[in-house]
C-alpha atoms as a PDB file:
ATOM      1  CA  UNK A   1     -94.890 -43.564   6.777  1.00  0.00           C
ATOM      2  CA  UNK A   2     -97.511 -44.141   3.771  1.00  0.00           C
ATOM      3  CA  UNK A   3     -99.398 -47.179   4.571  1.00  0.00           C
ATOM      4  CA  UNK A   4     -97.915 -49.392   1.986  1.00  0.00           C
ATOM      5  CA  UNK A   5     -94.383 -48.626   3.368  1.00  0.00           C
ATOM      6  CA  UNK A   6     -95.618 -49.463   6.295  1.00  0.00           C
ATOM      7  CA  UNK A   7     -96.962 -53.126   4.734  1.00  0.00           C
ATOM      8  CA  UNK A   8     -93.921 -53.566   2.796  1.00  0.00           C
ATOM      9  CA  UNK A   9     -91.805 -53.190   6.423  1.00  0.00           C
ATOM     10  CA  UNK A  10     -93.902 -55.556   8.142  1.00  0.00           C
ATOM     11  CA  UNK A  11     -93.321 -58.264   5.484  1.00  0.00           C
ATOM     12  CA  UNK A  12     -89.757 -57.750   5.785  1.00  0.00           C
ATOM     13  CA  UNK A  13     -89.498 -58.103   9.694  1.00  0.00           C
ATOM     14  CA  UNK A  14     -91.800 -61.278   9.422  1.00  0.00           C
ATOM     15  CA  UNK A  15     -89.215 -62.340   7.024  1.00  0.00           C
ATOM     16  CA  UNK A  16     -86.692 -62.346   9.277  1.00  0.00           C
ATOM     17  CA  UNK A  17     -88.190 -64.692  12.015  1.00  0.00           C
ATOM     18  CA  UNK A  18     -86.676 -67.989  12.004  1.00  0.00           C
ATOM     19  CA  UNK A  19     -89.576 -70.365  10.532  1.00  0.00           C
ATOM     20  CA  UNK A  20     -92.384 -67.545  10.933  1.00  0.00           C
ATOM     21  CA  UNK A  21     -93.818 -69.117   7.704  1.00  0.00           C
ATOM     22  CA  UNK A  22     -92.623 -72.868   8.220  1.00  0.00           C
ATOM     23  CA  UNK A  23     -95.167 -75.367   6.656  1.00  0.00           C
ATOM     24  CA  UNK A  24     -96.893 -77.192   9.377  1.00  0.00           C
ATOM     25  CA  UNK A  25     -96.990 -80.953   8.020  1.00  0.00           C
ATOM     26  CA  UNK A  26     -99.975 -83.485   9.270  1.00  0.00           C
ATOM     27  CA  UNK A  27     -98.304 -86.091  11.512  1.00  0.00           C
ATOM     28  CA  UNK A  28    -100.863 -89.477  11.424  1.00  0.00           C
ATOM     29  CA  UNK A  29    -100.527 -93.024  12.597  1.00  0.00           C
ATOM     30  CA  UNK A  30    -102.568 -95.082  14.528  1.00  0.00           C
ATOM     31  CA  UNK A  31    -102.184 -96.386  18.114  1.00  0.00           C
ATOM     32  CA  UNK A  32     -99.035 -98.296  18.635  1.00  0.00           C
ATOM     33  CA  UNK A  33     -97.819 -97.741  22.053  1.00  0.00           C
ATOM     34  CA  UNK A  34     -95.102 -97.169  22.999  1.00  0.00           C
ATOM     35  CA  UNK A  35     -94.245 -96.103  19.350  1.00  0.00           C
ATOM     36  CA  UNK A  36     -97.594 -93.816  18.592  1.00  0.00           C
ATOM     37  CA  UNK A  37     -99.668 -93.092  21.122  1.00  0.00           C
ATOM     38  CA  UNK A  38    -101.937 -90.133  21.617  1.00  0.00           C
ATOM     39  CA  UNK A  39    -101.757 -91.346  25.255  1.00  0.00           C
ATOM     40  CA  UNK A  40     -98.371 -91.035  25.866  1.00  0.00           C
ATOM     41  CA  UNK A  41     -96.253 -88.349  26.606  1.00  0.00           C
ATOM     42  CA  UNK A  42     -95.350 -86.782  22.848  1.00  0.00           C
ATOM     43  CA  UNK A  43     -97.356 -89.157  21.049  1.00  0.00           C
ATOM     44  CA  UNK A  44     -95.046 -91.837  22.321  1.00  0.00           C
ATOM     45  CA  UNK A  45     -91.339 -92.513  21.137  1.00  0.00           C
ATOM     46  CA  UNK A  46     -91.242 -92.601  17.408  1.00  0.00           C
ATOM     47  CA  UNK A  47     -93.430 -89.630  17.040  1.00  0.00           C
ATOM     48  CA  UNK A  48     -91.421 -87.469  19.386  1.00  0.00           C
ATOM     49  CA  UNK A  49     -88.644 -89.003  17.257  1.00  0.00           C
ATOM     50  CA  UNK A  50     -90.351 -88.254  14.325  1.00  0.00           C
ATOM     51  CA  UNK A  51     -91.600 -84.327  15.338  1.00  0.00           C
ATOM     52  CA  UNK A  52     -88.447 -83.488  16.860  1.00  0.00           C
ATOM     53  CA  UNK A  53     -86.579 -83.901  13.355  1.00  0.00           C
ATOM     54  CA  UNK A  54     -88.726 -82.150  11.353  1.00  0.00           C
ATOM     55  CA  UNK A  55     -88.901 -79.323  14.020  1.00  0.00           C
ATOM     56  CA  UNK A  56     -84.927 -79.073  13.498  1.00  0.00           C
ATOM     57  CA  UNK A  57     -85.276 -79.173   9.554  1.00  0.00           C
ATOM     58  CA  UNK A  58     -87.721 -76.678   9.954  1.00  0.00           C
ATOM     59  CA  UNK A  59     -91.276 -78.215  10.007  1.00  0.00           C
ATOM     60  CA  UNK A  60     -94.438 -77.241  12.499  1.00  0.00           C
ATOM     61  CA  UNK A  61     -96.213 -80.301  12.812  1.00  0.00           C
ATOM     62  CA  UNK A  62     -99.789 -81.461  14.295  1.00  0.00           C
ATOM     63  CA  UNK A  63    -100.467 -85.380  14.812  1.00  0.00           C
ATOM     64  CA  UNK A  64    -103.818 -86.677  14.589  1.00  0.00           C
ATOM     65  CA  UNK A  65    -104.457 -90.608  15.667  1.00  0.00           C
ATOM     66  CA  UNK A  66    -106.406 -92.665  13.441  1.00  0.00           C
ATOM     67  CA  UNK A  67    -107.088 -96.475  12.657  1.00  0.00           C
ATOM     68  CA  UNK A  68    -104.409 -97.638  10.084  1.00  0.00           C
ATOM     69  CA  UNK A  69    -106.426 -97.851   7.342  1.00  0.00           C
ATOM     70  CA  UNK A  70    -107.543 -94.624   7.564  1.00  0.00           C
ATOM     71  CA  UNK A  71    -104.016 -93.231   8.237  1.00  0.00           C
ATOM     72  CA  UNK A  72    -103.090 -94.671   4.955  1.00  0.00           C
ATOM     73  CA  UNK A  73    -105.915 -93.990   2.948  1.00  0.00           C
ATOM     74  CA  UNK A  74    -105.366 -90.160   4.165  1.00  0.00           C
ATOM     75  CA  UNK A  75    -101.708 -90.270   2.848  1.00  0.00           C
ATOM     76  CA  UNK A  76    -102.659 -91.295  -0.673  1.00  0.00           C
ATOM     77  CA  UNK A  77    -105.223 -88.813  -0.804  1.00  0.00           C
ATOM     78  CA  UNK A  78    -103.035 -85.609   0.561  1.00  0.00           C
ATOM     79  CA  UNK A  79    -105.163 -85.039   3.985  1.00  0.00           C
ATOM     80  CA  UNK A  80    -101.721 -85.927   6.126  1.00  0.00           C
ATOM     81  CA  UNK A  81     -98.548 -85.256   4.881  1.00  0.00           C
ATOM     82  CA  UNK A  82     -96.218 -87.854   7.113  1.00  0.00           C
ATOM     83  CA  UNK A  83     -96.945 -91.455   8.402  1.00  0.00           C
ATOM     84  CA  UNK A  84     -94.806 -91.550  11.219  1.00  0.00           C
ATOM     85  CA  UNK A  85     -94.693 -95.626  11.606  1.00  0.00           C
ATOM     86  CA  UNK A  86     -93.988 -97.049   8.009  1.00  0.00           C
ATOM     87  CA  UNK A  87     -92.533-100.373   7.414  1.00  0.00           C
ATOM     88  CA  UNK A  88     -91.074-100.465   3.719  1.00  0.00           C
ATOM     89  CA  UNK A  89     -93.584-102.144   1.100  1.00  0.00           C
ATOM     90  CA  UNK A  90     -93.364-101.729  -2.898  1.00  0.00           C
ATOM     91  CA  UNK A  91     -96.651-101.403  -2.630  1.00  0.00           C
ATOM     92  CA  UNK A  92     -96.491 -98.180  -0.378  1.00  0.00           C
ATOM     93  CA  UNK A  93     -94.505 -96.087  -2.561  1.00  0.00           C
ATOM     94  CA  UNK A  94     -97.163 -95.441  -4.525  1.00  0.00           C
ATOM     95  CA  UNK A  95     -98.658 -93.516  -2.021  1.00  0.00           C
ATOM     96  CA  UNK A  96     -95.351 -91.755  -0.606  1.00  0.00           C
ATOM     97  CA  UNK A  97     -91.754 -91.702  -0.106  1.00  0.00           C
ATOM     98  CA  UNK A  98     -89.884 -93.385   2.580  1.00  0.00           C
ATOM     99  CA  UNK A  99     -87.493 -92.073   4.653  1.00  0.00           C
ATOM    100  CA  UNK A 100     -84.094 -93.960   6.044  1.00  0.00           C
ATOM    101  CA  UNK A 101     -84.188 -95.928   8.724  1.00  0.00           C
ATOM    102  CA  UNK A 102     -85.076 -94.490  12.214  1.00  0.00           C
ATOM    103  CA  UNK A 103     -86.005 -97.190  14.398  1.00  0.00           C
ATOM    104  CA  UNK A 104     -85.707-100.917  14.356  1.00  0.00           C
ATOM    105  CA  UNK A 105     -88.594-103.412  14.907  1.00  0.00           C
ATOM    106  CA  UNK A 106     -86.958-106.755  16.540  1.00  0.00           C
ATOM    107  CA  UNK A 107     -90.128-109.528  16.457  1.00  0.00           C
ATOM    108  CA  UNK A 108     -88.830-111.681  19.280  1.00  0.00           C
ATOM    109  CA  UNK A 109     -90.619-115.088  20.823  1.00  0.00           C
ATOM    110  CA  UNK A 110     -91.128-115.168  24.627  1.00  0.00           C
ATOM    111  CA  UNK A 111     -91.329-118.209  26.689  1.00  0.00           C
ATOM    112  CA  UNK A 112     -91.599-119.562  30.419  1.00  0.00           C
ATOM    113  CA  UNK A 113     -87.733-118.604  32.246  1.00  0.00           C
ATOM    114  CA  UNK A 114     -88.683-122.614  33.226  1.00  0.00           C
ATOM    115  CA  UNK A 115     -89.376-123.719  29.244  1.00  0.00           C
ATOM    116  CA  UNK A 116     -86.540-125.713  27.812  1.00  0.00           C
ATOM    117  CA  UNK A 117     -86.811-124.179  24.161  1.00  0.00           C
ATOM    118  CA  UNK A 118     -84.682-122.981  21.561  1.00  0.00           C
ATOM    119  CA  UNK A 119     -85.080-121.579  18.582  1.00  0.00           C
ATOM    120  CA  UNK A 120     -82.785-121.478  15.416  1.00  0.00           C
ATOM    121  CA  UNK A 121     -86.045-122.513  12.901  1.00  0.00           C
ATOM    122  CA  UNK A 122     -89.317-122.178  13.034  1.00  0.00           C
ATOM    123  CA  UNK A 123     -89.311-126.210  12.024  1.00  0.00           C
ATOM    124  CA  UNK A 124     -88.118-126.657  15.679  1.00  0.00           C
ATOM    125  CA  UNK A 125     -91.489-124.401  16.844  1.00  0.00           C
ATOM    126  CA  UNK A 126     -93.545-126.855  15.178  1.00  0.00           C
ATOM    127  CA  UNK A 127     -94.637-129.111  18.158  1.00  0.00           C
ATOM    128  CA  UNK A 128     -95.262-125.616  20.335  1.00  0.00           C
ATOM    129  CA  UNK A 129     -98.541-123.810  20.729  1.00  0.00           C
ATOM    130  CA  UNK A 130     -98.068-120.206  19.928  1.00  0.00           C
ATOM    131  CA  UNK A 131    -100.341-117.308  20.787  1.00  0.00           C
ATOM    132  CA  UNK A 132    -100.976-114.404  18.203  1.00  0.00           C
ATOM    133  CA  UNK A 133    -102.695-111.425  17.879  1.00  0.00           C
ATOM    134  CA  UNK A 134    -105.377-111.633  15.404  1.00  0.00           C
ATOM    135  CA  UNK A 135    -104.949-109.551  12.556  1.00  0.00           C
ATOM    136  CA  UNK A 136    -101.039-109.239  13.460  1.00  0.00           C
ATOM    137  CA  UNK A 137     -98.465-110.034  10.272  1.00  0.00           C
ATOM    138  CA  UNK A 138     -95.364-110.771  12.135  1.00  0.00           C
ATOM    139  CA  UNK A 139     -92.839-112.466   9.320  1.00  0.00           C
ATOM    140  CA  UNK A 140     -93.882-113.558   5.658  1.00  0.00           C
ATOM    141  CA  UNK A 141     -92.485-117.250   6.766  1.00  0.00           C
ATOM    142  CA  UNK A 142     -94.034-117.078  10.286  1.00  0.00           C
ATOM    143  CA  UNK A 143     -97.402-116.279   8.617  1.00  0.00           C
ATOM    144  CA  UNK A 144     -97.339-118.736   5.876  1.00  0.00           C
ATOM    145  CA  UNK A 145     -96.155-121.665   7.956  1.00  0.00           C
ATOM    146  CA  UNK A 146     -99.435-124.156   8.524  1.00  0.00           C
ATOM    147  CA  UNK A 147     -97.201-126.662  10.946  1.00  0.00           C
ATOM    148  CA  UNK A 148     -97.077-124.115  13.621  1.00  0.00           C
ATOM    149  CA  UNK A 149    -100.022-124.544  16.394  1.00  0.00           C
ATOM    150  CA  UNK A 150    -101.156-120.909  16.135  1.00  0.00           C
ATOM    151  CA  UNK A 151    -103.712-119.918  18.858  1.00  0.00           C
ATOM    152  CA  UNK A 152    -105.445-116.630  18.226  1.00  0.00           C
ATOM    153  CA  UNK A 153    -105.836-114.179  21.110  1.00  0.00           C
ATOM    154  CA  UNK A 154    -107.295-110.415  20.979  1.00  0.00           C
ATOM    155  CA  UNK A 155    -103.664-108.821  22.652  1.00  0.00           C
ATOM    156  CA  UNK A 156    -100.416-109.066  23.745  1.00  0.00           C
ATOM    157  CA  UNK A 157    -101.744-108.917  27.254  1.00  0.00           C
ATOM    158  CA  UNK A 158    -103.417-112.362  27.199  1.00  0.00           C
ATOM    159  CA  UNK A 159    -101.133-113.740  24.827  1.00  0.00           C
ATOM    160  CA  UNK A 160     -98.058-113.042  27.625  1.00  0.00           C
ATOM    161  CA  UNK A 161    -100.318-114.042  30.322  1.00  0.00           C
ATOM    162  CA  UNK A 162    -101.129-117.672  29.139  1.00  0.00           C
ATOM    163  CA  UNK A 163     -96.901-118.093  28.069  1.00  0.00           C
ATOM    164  CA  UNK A 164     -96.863-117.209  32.216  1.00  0.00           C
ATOM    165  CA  UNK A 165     -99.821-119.655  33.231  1.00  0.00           C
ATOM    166  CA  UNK A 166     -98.440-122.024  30.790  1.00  0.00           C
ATOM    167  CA  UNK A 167    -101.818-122.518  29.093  1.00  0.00           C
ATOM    168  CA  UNK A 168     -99.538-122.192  26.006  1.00  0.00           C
ATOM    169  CA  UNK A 169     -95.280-122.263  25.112  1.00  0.00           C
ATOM    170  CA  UNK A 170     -94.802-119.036  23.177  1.00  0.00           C
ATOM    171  CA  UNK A 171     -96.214-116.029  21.856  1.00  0.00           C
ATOM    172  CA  UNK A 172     -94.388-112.937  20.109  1.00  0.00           C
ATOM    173  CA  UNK A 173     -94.133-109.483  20.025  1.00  0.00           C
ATOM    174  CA  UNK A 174     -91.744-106.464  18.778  1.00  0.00           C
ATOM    175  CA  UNK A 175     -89.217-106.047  21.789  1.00  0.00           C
ATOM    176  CA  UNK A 176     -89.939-102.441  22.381  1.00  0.00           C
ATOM    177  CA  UNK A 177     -93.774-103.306  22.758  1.00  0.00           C
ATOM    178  CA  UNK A 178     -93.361-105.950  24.439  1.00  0.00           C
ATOM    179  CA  UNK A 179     -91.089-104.623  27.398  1.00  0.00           C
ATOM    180  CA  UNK A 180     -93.374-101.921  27.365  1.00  0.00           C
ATOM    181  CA  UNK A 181     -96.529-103.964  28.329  1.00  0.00           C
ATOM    182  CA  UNK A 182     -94.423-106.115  30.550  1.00  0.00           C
ATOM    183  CA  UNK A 183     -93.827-103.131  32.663  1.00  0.00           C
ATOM    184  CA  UNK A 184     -97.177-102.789  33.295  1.00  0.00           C
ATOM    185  CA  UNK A 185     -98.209-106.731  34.148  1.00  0.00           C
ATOM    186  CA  UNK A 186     -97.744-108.178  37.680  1.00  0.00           C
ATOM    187  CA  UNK A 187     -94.447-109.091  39.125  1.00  0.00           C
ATOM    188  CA  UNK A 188     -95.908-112.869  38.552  1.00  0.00           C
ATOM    189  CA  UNK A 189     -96.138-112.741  34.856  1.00  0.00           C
ATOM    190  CA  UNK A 190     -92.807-110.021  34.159  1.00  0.00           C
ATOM    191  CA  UNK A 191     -90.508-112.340  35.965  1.00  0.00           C
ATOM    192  CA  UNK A 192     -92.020-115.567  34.500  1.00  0.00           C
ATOM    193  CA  UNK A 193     -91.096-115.305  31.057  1.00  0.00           C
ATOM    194  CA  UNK A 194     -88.254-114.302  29.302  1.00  0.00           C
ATOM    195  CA  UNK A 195     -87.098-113.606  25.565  1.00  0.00           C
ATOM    196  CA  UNK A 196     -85.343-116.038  22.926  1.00  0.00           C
ATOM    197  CA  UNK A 197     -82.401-114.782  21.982  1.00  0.00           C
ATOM    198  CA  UNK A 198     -82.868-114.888  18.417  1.00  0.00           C
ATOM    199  CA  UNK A 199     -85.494-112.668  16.835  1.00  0.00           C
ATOM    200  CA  UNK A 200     -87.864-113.598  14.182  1.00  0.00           C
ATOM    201  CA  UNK A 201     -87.694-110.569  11.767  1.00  0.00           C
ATOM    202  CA  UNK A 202     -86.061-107.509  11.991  1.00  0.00           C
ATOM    203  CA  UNK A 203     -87.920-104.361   9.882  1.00  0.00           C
ATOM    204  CA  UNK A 204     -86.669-101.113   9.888  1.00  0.00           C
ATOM    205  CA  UNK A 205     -89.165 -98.426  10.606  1.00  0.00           C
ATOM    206  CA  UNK A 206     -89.481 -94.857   8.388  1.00  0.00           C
ATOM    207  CA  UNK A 207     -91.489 -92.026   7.841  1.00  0.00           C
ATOM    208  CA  UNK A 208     -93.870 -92.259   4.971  1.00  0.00           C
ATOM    209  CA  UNK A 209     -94.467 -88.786   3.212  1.00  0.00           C
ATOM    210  CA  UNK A 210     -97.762 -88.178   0.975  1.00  0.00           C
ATOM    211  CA  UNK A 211     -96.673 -87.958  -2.647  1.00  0.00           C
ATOM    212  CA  UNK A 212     -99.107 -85.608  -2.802  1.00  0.00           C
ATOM    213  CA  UNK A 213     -97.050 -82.968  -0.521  1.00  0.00           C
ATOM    214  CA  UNK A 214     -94.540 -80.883  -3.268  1.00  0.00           C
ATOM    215  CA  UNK A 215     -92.013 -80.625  -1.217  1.00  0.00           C
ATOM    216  CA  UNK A 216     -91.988 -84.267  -0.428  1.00  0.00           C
ATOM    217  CA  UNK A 217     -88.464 -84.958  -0.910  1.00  0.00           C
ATOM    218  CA  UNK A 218     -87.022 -81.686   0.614  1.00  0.00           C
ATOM    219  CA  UNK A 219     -89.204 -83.125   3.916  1.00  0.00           C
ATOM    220  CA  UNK A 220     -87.492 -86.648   3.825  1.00  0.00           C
ATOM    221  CA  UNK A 221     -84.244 -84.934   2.923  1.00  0.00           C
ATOM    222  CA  UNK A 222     -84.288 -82.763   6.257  1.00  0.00           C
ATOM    223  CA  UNK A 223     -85.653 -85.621   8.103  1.00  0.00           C
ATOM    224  CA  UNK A 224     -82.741 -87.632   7.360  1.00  0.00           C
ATOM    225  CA  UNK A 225     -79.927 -85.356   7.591  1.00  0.00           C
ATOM    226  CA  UNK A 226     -81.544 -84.300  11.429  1.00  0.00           C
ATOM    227  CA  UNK A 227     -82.097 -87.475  12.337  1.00  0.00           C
ATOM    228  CA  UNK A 228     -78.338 -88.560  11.277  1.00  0.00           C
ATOM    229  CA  UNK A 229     -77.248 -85.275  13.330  1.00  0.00           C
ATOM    230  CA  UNK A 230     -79.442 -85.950  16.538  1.00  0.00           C
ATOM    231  CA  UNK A 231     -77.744 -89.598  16.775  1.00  0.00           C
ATOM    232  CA  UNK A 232     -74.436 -87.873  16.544  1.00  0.00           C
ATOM    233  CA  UNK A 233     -75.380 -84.947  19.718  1.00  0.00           C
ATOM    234  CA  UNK A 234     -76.448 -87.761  21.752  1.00  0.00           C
ATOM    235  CA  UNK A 235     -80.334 -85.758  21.146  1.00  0.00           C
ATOM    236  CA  UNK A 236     -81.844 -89.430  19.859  1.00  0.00           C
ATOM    237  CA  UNK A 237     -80.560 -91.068  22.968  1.00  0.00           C
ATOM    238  CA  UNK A 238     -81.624 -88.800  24.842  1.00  0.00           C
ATOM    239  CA  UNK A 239     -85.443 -89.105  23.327  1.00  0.00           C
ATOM    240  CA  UNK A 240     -85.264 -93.313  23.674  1.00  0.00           C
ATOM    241  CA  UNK A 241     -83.608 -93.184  27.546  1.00  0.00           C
ATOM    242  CA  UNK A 242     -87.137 -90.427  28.117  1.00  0.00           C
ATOM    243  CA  UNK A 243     -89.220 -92.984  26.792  1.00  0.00           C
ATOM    244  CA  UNK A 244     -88.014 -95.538  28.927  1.00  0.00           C
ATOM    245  CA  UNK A 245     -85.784 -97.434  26.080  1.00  0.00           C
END
């Protein structure tokens, strides 16, 4: 056979492998456990969420962690192609286009089991010292309100630890983080504390994807239609139950 038969063949059977020339997007977020993690197993739950969709719409995918300033600065510029842990913001759009809704973020205060508080208001907080994460933004109205007793701490950790000593009455945390580093604390702080009903905020989580990728709304297209079909084939279930969710 003449050699550019031969060429012309071998482009042909390459053709015919299923996603032998799939684009292989650049996963980034920063660490997040047990969402993103480089840690974990996966990268932790929402990017095995998040990888496992695009693989079904057809997308190879590497993840790189990175602090998230970086992560975003990297998606405006082009050098990643999907954020994998996006809260919606106006302000983000200009750097990419957000997918629908995969995850929900439930910002939920924690107290002593032995603490006789409820919570309907954040008014009703106001006579409560709370520990926070420095640096955390947990609701616009939680951050803005000066009557609360706010007492910054460097983690979660601590923060749960003094709510169990009862050096202070509440802290906060998403549930799915929270539970996650309650796992790993003693017996004496897990079974000390326990979650108000009522959560603070509720934001849905999304992929963000660069602006700067072409094919930026084929990728949230697929995304969304997989993610819509994995829910339906008991797949997503499946992903949250591995995770320990």
């Amino acid at each position: 056979m003449p050699r550019l038969h031969r060429v012309l063949a071998l482009i042909g059977w390459l053709s015919l492998i299923p996603h032998a020339s799939a684009e292989k997007l650049r996963l980034v977020a920063d660490a997040w456990p047990p969402f993103t993690d480089a840690t974990l197993v996966n990268g932790g739950l929402a990017t095995d969420i998040v990888s496992t969709a695009l693989a079904r719409a057809g997308y190879a995918s590497d993840f790189e962690q990175v602090p998230w300033a970086r992560a975003l600065l990297g998606l405006g510029e082009g050098r990643y192609d999907v954020l994998v842990n996006a809260w919606y913001t106006d302000d983000r759009t200009r750097l990419g286009q957000f997918s629908r809704e995969y995850l929900l973020n439930r910002i939920r205060f924690i107290k002593r089991k032995d603490a006789p508080i409820e919570y309907n208001n954040l008014q009703q907080l106001h006579t409560y010292p709370v520990a926070i994460v420095r640096g955390y933004a947990y609701s616009p109205a939680f951050d803005a309100d000066e009557s609360l007793q706010k007492v910054p701490v460097h983690n979660f950790a601590l923060a749960v630890r003094m709510v169990a000593a009862d050096r202070v009455k509440l802290t906060l945390e998403d549930e799915y983080v929270a539970r996650y580093y309650l796992a790993r604390e003693s017996p004496k702080v897990r079974n000390a504390v326990e979650f108000l009903p009522k959560p603070l905020s509720e934001n849905s989580l999304h992929i963000l994807v660069s602006l700067k990728n072409p094919k930026h709304e084929q990728i949230v297209a697929g995304f969304d239609r997989e993610i819509a079909r994995m829910k339906a084939d008991g797949s997503y279930q499946r992903l949250l139950k591995q995770h320990g969710m």
